[in-house]
C-alpha atoms as a PDB file:
ATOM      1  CA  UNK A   1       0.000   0.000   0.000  1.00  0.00           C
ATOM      2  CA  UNK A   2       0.820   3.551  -0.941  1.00  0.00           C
ATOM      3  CA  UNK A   3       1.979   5.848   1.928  1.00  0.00           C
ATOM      4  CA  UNK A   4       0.572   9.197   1.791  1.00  0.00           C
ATOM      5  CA  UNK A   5       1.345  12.347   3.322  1.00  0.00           C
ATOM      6  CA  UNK A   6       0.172  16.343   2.924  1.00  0.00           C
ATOM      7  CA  UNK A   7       2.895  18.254   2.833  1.00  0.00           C
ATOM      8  CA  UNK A   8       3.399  22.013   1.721  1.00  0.00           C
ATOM      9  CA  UNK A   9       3.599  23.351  -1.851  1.00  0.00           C
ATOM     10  CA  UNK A  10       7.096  24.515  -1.261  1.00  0.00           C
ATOM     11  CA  UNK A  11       8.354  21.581   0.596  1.00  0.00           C
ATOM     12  CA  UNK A  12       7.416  19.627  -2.886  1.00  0.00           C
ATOM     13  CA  UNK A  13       9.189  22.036  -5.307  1.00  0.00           C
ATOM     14  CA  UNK A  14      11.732  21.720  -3.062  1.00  0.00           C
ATOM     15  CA  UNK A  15      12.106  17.927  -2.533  1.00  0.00           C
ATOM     16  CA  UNK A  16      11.291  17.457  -6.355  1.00  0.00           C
ATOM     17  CA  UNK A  17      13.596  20.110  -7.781  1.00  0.00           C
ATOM     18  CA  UNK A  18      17.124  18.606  -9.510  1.00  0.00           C
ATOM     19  CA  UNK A  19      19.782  19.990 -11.177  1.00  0.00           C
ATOM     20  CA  UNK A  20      21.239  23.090 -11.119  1.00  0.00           C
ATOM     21  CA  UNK A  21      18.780  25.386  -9.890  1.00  0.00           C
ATOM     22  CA  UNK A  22      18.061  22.785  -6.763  1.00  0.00           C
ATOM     23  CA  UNK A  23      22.063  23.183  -5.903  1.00  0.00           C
ATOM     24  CA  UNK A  24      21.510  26.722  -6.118  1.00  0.00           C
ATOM     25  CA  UNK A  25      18.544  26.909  -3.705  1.00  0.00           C
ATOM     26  CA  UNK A  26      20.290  24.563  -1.155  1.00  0.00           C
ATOM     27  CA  UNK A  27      22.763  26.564  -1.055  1.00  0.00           C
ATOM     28  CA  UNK A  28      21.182  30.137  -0.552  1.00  0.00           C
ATOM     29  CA  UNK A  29      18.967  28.397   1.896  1.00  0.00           C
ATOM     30  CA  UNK A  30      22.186  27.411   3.688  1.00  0.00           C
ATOM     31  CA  UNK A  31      23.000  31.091   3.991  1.00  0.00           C
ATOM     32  CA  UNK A  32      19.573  31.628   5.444  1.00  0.00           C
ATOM     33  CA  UNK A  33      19.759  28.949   8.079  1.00  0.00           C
ATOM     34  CA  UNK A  34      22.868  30.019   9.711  1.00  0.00           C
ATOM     35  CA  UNK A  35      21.754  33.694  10.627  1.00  0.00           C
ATOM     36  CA  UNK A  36      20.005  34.275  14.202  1.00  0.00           C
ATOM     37  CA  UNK A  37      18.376  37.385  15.031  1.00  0.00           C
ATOM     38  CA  UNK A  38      20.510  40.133  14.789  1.00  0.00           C
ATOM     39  CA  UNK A  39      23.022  38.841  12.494  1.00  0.00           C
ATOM     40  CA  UNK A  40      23.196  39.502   9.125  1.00  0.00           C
ATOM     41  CA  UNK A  41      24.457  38.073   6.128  1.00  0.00           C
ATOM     42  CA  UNK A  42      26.819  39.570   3.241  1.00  0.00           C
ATOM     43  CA  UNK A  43      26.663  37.979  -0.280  1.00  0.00           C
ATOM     44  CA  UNK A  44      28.789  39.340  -3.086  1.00  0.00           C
ATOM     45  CA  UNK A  45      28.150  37.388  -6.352  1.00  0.00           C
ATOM     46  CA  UNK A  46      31.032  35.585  -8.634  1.00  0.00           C
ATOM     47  CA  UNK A  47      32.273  36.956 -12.167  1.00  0.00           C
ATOM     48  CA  UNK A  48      28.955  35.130 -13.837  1.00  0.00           C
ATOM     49  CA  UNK A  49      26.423  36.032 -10.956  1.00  0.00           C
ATOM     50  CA  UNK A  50      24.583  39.606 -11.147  1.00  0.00           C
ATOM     51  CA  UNK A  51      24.027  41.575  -8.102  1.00  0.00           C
ATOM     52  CA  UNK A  52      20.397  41.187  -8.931  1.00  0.00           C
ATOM     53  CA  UNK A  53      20.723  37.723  -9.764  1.00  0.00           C
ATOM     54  CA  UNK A  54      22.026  37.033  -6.083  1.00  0.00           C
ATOM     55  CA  UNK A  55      19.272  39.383  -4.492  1.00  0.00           C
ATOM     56  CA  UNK A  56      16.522  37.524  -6.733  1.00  0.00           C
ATOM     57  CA  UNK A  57      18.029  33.774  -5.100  1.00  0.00           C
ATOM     58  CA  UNK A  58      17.996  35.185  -1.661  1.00  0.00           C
ATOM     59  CA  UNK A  59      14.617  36.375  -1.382  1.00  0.00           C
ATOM     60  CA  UNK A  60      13.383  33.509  -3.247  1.00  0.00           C
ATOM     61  CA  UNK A  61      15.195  31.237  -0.405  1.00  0.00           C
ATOM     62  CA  UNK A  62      13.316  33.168   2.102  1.00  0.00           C
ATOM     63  CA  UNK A  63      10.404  32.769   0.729  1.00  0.00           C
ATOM     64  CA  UNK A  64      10.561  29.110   0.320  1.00  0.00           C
ATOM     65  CA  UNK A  65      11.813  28.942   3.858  1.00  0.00           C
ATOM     66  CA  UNK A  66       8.781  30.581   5.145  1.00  0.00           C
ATOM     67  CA  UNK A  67      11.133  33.530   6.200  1.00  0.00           C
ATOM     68  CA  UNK A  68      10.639  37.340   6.239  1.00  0.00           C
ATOM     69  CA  UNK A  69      14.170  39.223   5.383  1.00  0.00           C
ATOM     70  CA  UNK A  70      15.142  42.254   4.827  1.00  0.00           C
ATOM     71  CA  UNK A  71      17.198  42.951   1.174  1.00  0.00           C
ATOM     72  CA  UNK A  72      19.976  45.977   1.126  1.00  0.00           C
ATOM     73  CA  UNK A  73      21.825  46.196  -1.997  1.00  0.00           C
ATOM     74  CA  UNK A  74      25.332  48.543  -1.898  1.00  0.00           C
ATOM     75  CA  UNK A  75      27.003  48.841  -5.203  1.00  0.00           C
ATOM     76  CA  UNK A  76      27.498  45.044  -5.875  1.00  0.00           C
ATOM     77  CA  UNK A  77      27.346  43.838  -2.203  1.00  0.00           C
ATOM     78  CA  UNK A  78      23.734  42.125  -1.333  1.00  0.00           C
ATOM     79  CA  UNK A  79      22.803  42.225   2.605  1.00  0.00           C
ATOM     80  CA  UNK A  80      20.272  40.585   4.440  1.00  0.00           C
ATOM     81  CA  UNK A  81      18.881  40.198   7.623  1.00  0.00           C
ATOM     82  CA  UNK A  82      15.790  38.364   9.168  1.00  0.00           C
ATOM     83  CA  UNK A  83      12.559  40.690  10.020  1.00  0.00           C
ATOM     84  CA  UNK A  84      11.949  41.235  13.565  1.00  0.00           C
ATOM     85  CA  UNK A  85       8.781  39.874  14.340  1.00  0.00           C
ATOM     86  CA  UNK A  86       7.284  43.290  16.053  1.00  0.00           C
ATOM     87  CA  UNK A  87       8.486  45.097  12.726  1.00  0.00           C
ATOM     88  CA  UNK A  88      11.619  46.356  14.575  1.00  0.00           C
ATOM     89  CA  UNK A  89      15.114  45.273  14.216  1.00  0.00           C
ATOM     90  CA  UNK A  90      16.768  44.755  17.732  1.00  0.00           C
ATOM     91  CA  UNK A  91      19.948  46.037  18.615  1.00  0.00           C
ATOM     92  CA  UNK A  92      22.777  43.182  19.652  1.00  0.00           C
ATOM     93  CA  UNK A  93      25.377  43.885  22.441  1.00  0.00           C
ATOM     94  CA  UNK A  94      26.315  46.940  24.963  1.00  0.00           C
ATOM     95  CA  UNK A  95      24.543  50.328  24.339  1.00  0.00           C
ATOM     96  CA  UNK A  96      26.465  53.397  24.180  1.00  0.00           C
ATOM     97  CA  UNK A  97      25.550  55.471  27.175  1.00  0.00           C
ATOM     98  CA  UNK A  98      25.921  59.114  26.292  1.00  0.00           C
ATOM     99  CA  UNK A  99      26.456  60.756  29.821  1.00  0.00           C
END
């Protein structure tokens, strides 16, 4: 007998997806996974990847990771950062007292 189970739309592009384009995603979603709140991740693109190109893969990544981010782009540099759930981004480490 056949063993069925619901999963999400994503999770089956995902699981499904070969080739090229499934390396790619894997790998952006890699990026993704290893950022906490407050951190924040720099990608600069090789010789044959666009600065657009590597904003397009990163939001896409967050998207299929159910993930809200936060895309900079500076000259050819990409930076991201995970959305604060309140709509605020929290400040990490000491605050500057200005006494």
């Amino acid at each position: 007998m056949a063993k069925f189970q619901v999963i999400s739309q994503t999770q089956a592009e995902m699981d499904s997806a070969t080739g090229k384009r499934a390396e790619t995603m894997n790998e952006y979603l890699g990026y993704l996974s290893q950022l906490n709140e407050g951190d924040a991740g720099k990608l600069e693109g090789s010789e044959d990847e666009s600065p657009t190109a590597v904003r397009r893969r990163i939001g896409k990544a967050a998207e299929a990771a159910g993930k809200e981010i936060i895309i900079k782009r500076k000259g050819d540099v990409i930076y991201f950062w995970l959305k604060a759930r309140n709509g605020r981004r929290r400040r990490r480490g000491p605050s500057i007292d200005a006494s």
